[in-house]
C-alpha atoms as a PDB file:
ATOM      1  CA  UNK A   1     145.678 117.811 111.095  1.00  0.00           C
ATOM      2  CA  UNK A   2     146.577 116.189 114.246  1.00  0.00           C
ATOM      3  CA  UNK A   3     148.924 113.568 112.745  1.00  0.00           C
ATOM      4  CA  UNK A   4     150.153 115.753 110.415  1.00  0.00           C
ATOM      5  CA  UNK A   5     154.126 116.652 110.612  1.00  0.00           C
ATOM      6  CA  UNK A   6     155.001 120.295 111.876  1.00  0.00           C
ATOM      7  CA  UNK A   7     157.669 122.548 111.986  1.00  0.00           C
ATOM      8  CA  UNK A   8     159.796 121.959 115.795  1.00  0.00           C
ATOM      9  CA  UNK A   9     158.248 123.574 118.562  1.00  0.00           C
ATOM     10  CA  UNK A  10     159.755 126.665 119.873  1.00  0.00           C
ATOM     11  CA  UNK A  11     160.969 125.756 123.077  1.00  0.00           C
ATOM     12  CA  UNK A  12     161.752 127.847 126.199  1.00  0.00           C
ATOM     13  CA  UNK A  13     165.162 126.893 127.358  1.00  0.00           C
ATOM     14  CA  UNK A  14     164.722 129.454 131.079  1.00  0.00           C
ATOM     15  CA  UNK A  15     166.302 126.523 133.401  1.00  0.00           C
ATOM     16  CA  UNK A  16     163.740 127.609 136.429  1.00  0.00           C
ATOM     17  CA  UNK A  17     160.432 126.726 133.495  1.00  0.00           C
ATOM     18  CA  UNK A  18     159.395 123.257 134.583  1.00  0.00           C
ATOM     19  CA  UNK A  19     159.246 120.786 131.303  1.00  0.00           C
ATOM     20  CA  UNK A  20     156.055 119.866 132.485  1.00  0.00           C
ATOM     21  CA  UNK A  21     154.405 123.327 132.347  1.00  0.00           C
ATOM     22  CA  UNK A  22     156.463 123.681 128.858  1.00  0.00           C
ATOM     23  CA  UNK A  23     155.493 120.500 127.659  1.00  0.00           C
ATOM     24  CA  UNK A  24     151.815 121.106 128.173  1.00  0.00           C
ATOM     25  CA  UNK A  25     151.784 124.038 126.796  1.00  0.00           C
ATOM     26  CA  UNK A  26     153.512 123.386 123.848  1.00  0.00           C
ATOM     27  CA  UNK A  27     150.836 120.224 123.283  1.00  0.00           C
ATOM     28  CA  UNK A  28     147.865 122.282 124.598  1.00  0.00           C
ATOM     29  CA  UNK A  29     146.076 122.208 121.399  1.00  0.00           C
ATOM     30  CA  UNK A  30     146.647 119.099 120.514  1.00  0.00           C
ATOM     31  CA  UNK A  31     145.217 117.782 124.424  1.00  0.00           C
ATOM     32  CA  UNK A  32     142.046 120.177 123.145  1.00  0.00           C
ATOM     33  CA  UNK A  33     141.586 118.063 120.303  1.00  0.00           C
ATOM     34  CA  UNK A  34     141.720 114.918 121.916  1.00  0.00           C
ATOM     35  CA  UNK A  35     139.464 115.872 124.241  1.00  0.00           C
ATOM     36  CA  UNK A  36     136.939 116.806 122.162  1.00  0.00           C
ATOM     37  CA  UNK A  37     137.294 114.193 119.505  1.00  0.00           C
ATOM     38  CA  UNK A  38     133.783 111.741 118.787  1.00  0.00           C
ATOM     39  CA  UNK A  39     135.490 108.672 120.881  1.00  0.00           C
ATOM     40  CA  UNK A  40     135.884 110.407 123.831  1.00  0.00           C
ATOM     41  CA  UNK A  41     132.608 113.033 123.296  1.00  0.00           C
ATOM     42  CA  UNK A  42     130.685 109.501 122.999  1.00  0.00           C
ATOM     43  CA  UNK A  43     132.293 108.036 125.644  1.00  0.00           C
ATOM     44  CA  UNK A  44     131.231 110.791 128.082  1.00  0.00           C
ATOM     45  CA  UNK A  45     127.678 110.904 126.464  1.00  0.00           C
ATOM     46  CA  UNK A  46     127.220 107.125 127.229  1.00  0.00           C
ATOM     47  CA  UNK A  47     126.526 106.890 123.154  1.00  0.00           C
ATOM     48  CA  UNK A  48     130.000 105.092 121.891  1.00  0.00           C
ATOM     49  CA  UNK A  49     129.028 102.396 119.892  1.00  0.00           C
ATOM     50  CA  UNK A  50     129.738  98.777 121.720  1.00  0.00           C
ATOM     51  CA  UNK A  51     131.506  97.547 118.992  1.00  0.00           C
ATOM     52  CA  UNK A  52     133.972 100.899 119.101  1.00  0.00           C
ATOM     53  CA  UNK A  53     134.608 100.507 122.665  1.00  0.00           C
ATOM     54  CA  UNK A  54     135.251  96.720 122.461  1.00  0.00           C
ATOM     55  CA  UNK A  55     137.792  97.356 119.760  1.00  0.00           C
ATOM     56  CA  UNK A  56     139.084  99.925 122.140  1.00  0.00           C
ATOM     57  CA  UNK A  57     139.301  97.620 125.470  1.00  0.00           C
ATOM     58  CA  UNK A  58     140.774  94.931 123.259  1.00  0.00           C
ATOM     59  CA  UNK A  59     143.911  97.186 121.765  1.00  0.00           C
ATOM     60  CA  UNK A  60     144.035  99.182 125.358  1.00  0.00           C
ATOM     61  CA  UNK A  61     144.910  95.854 127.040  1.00  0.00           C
ATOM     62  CA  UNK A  62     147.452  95.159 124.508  1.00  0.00           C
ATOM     63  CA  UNK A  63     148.736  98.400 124.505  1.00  0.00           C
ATOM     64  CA  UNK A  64     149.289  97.501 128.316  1.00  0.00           C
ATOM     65  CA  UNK A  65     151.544  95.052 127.977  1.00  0.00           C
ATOM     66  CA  UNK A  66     153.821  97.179 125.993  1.00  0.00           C
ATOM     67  CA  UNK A  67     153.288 100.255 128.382  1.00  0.00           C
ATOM     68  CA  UNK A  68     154.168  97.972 131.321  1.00  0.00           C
ATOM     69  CA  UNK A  69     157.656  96.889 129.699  1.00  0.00           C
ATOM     70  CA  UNK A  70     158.243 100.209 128.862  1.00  0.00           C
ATOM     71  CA  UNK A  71     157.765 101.621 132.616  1.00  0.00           C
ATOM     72  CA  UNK A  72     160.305  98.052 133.956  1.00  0.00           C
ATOM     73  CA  UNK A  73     163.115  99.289 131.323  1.00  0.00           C
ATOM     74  CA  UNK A  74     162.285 103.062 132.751  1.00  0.00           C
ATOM     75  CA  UNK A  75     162.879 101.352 136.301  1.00  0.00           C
ATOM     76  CA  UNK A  76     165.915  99.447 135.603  1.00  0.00           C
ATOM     77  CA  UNK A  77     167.458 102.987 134.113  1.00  0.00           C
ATOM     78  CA  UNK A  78     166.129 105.128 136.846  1.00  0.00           C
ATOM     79  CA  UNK A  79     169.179 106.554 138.608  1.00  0.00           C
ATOM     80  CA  UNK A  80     167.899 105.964 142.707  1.00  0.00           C
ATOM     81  CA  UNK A  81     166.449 103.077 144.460  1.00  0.00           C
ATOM     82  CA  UNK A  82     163.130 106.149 144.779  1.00  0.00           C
ATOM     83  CA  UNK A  83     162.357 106.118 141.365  1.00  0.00           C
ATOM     84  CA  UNK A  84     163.110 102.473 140.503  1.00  0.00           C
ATOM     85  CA  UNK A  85     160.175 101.264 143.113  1.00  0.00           C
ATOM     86  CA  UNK A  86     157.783 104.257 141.828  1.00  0.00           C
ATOM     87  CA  UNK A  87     158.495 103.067 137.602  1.00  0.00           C
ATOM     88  CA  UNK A  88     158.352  99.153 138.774  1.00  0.00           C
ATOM     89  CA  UNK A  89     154.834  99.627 140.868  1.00  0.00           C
ATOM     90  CA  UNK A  90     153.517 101.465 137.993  1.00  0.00           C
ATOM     91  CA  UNK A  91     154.633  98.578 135.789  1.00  0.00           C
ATOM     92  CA  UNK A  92     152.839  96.041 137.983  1.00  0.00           C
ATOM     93  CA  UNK A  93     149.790  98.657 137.966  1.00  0.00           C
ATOM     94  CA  UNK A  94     149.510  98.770 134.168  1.00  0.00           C
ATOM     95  CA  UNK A  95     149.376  94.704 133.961  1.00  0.00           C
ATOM     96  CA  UNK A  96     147.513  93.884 137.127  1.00  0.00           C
ATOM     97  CA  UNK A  97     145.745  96.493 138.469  1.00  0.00           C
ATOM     98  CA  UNK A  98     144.642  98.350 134.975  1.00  0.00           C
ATOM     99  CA  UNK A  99     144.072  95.122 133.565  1.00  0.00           C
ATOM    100  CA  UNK A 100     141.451  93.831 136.089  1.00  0.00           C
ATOM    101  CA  UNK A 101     139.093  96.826 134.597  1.00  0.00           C
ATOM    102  CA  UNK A 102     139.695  95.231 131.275  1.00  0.00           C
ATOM    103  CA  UNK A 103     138.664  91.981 132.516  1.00  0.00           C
ATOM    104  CA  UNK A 104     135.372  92.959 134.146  1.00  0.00           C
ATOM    105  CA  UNK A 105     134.341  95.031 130.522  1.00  0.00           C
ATOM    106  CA  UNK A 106     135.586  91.509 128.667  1.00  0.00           C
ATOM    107  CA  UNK A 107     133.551  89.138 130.518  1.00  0.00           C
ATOM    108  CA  UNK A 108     130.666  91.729 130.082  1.00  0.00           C
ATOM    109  CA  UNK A 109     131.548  91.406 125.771  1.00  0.00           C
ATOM    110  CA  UNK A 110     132.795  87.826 125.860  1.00  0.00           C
ATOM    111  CA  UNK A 111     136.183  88.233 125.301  1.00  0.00           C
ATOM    112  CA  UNK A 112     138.210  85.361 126.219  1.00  0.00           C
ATOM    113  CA  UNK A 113     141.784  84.822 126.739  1.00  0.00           C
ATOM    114  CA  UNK A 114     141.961  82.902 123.722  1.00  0.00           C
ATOM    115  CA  UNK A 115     140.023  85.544 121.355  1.00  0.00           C
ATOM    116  CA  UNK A 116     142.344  88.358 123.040  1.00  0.00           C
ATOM    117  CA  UNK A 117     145.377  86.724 122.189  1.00  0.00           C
ATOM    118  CA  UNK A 118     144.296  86.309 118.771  1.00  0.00           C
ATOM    119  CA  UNK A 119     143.370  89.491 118.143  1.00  0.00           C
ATOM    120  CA  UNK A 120     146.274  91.409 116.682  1.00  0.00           C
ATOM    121  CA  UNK A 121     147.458  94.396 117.622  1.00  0.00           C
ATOM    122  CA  UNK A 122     145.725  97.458 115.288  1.00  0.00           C
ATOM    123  CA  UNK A 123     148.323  99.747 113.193  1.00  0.00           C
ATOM    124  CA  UNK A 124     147.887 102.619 116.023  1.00  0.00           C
ATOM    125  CA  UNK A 125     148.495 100.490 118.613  1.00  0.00           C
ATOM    126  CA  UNK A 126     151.542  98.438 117.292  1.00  0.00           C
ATOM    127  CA  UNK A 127     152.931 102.243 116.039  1.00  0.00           C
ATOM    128  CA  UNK A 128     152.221 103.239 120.040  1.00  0.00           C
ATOM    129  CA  UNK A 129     153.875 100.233 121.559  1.00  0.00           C
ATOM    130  CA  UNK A 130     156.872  99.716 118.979  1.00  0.00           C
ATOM    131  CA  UNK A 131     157.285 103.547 119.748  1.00  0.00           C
ATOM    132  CA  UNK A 132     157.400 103.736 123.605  1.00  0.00           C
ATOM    133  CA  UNK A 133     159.680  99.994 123.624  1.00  0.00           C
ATOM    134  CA  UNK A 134     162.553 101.680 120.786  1.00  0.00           C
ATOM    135  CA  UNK A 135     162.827 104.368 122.946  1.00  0.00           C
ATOM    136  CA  UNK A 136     162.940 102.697 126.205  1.00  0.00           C
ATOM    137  CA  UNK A 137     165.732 100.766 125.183  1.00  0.00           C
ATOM    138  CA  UNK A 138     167.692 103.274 123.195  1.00  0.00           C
ATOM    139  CA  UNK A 139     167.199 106.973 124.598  1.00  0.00           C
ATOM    140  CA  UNK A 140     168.409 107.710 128.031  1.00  0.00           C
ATOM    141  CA  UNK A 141     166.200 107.756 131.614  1.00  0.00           C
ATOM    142  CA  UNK A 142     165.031 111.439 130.546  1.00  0.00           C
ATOM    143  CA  UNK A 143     163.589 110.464 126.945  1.00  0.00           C
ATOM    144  CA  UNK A 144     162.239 108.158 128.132  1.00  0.00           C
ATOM    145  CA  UNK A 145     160.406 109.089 131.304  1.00  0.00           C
ATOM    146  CA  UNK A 146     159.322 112.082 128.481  1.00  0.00           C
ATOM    147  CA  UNK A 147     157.986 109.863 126.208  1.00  0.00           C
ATOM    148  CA  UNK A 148     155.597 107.604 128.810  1.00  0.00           C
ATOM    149  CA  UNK A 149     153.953 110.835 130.349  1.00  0.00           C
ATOM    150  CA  UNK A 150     151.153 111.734 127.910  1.00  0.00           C
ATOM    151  CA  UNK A 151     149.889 108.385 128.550  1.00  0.00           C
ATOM    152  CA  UNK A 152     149.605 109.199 132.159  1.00  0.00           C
ATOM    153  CA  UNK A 153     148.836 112.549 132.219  1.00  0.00           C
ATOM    154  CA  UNK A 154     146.413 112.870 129.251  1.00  0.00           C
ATOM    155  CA  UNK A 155     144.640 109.517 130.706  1.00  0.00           C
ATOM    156  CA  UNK A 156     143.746 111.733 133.817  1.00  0.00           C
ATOM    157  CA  UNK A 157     142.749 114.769 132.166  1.00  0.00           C
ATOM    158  CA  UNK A 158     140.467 112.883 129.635  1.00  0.00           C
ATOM    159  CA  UNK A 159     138.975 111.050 132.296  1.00  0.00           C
ATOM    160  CA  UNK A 160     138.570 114.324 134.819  1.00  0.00           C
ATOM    161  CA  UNK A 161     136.732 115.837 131.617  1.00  0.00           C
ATOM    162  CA  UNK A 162     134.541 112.832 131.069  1.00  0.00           C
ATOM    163  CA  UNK A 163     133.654 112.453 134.595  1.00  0.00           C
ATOM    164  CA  UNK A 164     131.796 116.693 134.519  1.00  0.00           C
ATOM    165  CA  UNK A 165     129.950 115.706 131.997  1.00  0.00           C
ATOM    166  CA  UNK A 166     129.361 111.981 131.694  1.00  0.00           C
ATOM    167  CA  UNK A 167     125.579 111.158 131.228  1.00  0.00           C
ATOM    168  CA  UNK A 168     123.367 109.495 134.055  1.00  0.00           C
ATOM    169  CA  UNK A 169     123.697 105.763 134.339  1.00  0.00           C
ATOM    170  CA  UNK A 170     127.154 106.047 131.554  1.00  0.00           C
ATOM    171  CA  UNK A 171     127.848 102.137 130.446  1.00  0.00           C
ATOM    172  CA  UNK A 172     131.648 103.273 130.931  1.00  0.00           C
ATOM    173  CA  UNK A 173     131.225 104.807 133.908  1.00  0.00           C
ATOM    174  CA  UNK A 174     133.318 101.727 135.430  1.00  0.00           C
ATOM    175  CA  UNK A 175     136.421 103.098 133.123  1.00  0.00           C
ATOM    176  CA  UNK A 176     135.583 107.127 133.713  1.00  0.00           C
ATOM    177  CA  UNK A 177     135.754 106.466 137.636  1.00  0.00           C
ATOM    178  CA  UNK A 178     139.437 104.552 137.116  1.00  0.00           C
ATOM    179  CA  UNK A 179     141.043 107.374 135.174  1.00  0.00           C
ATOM    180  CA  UNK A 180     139.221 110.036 137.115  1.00  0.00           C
ATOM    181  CA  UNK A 181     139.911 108.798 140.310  1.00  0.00           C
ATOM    182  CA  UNK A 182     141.785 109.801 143.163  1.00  0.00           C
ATOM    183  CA  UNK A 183     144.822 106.879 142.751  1.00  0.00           C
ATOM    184  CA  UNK A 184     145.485 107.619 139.240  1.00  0.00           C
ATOM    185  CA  UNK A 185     145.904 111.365 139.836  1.00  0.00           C
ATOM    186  CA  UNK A 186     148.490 110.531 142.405  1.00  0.00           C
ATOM    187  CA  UNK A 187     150.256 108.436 139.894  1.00  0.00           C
ATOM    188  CA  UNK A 188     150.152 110.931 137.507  1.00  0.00           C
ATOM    189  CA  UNK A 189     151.329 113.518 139.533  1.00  0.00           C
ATOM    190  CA  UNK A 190     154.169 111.271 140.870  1.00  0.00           C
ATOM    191  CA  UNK A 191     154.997 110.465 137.057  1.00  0.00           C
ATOM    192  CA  UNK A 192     154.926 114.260 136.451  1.00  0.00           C
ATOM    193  CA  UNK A 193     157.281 115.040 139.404  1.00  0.00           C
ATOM    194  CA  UNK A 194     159.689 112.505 137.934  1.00  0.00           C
ATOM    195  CA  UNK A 195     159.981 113.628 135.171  1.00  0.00           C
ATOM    196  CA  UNK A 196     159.849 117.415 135.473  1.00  0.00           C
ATOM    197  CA  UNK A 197     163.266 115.868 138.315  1.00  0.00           C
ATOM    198  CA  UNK A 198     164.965 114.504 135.514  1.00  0.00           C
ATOM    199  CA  UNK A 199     165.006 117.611 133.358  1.00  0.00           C
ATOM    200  CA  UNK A 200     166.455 119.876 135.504  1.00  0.00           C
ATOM    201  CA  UNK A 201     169.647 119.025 135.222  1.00  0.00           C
ATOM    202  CA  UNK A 202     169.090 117.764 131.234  1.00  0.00           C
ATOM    203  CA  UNK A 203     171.300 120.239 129.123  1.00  0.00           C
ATOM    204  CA  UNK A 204     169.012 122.221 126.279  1.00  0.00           C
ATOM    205  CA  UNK A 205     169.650 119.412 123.764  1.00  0.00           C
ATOM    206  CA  UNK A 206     168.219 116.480 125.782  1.00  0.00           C
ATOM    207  CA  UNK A 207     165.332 118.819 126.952  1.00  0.00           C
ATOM    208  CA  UNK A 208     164.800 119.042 123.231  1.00  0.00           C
ATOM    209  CA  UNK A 209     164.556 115.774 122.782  1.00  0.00           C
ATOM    210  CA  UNK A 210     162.542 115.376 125.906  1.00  0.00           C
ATOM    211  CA  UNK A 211     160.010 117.642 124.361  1.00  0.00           C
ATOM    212  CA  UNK A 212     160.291 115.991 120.771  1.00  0.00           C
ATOM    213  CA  UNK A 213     158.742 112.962 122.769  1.00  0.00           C
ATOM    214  CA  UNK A 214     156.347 114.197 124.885  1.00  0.00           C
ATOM    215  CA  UNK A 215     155.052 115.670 121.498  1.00  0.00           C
ATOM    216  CA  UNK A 216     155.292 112.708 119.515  1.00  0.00           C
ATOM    217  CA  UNK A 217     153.541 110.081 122.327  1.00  0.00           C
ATOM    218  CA  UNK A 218     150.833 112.761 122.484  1.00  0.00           C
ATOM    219  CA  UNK A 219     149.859 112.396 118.515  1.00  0.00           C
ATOM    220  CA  UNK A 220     149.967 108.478 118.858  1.00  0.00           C
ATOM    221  CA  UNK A 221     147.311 109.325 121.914  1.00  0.00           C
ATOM    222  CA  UNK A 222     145.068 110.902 119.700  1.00  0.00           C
ATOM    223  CA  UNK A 223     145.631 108.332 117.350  1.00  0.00           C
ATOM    224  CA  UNK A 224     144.916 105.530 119.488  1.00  0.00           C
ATOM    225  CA  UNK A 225     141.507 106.744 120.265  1.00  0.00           C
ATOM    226  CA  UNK A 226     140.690 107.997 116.464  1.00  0.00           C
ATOM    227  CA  UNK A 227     141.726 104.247 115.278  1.00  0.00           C
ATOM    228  CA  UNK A 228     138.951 102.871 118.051  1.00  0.00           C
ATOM    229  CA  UNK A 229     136.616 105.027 117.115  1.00  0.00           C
ATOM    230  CA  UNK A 230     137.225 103.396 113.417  1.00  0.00           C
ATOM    231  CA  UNK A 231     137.419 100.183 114.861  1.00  0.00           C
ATOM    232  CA  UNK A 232     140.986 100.060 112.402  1.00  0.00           C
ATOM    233  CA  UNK A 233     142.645  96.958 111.772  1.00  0.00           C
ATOM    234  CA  UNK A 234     145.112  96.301 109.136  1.00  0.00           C
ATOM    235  CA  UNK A 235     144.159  96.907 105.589  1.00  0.00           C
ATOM    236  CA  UNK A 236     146.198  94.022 104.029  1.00  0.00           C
END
């Protein structure tokens, strides 16, 4: 069970191994279940239920605002003036940028600021966001760089995926094109550099916990999309 706890990952601790090839590897399963899971096998079949994907838009664009923080606290710990421009752009992205494909699918459902704002955040997404914010401000640069790159790199996997075999005239083919498009890969594989820079000189117990992280924002992944797909809100 994909939310299920496991026993610790065996991890390779050869200093040349990238953490991203490890870290993918490790989570390789998990990225298979994802993508094949009934949200995102809808989603590329043009057949997800409206109500599912508004549920989904709604939490994504909260989730946003959390991500975004995250990413400004991952710039204000980055350790060169480099990496502080590439975490605070990606910041800006997440809010403005990301968030402007959220507004054109909310006009289209008649969302408006005022029903957004009092929509609450759903227990996968407040898990997500508490998640990535605790360990932006508590765990150092590498954590936390490990932590905020399944979003990213999953994101443009999913959406590569999607894109091969997304039906004719897809109602979400406005959000397959974002994540499957040429500027998100280059943020993702910016994202990917950075962090795979920041483990190489991480000694085998932070590159532990690097990995614990990676692993653990990958579950909340899957269980951001299987709480859209049941459109979950809080039982009590």
């Amino acid at each position: 069970m994909p939310t299920g706890e496991s026993e610790e990952p065996s991890v390779d601790r050869d200093e040349a191994a990238q953490f991203s090839t490890q870290a993918w590897a490790l989570n390789a399963d998990l990225y298979e279940v994802i993508r094949s899971m009934p949200f995102n096998a809808e989603l590329a079949a043009g057949s997800l239920g409206r109500e599912r994907f508004r549920h989904y838009m709604v939490q994504d664009a909260h989730y946003l605002i959390g991500f975004g923080r995250a990413l400004s606290i991952a710039a204000a710990k980055a350790p060169d003036p480099d990496r502080m421009v590439q975490f605070a752009r990606a910041a800006e992205t997440a809010i403005v940028v990301e968030r402007a494909l959220h507004g054109g699918f909310f006009r289209a459902y008649g969302i408006d600021a005022a029903t957004f704002a009092a929509t609450p955040l759903s227990p996968a997404c407040d898990h997500y966001v508490s998640y990535l914010l605790a360990t932006a401000y508590a765990e150092p640069y590498e954590v936390v760089l490990a932590a905020l790159l399944p979003c990213f790199w999953i994101y443009a996997e999913v959406g590569r995926d999607i894109h091969a075999r997304a039906a004719a005239g897809n109602p979400y083919q406005a959000w397959i094109d974002t994540y499957a498009g040429e500027d998100f890969a280059r943020a993702v594989a910016d994202m990917i550099a950075a962090t795979d820079e920041a483990a190489a000189s991480a000694a085998p117990a932070l590159r532990a916990r690097m990995h614990r992280a990676f692993a653990h924002a990958t579950r909340l992944e899957w269980m951001f999309w299987d709480g859209a797909y049941r459109e979950a809100v809080w039982p009590v």
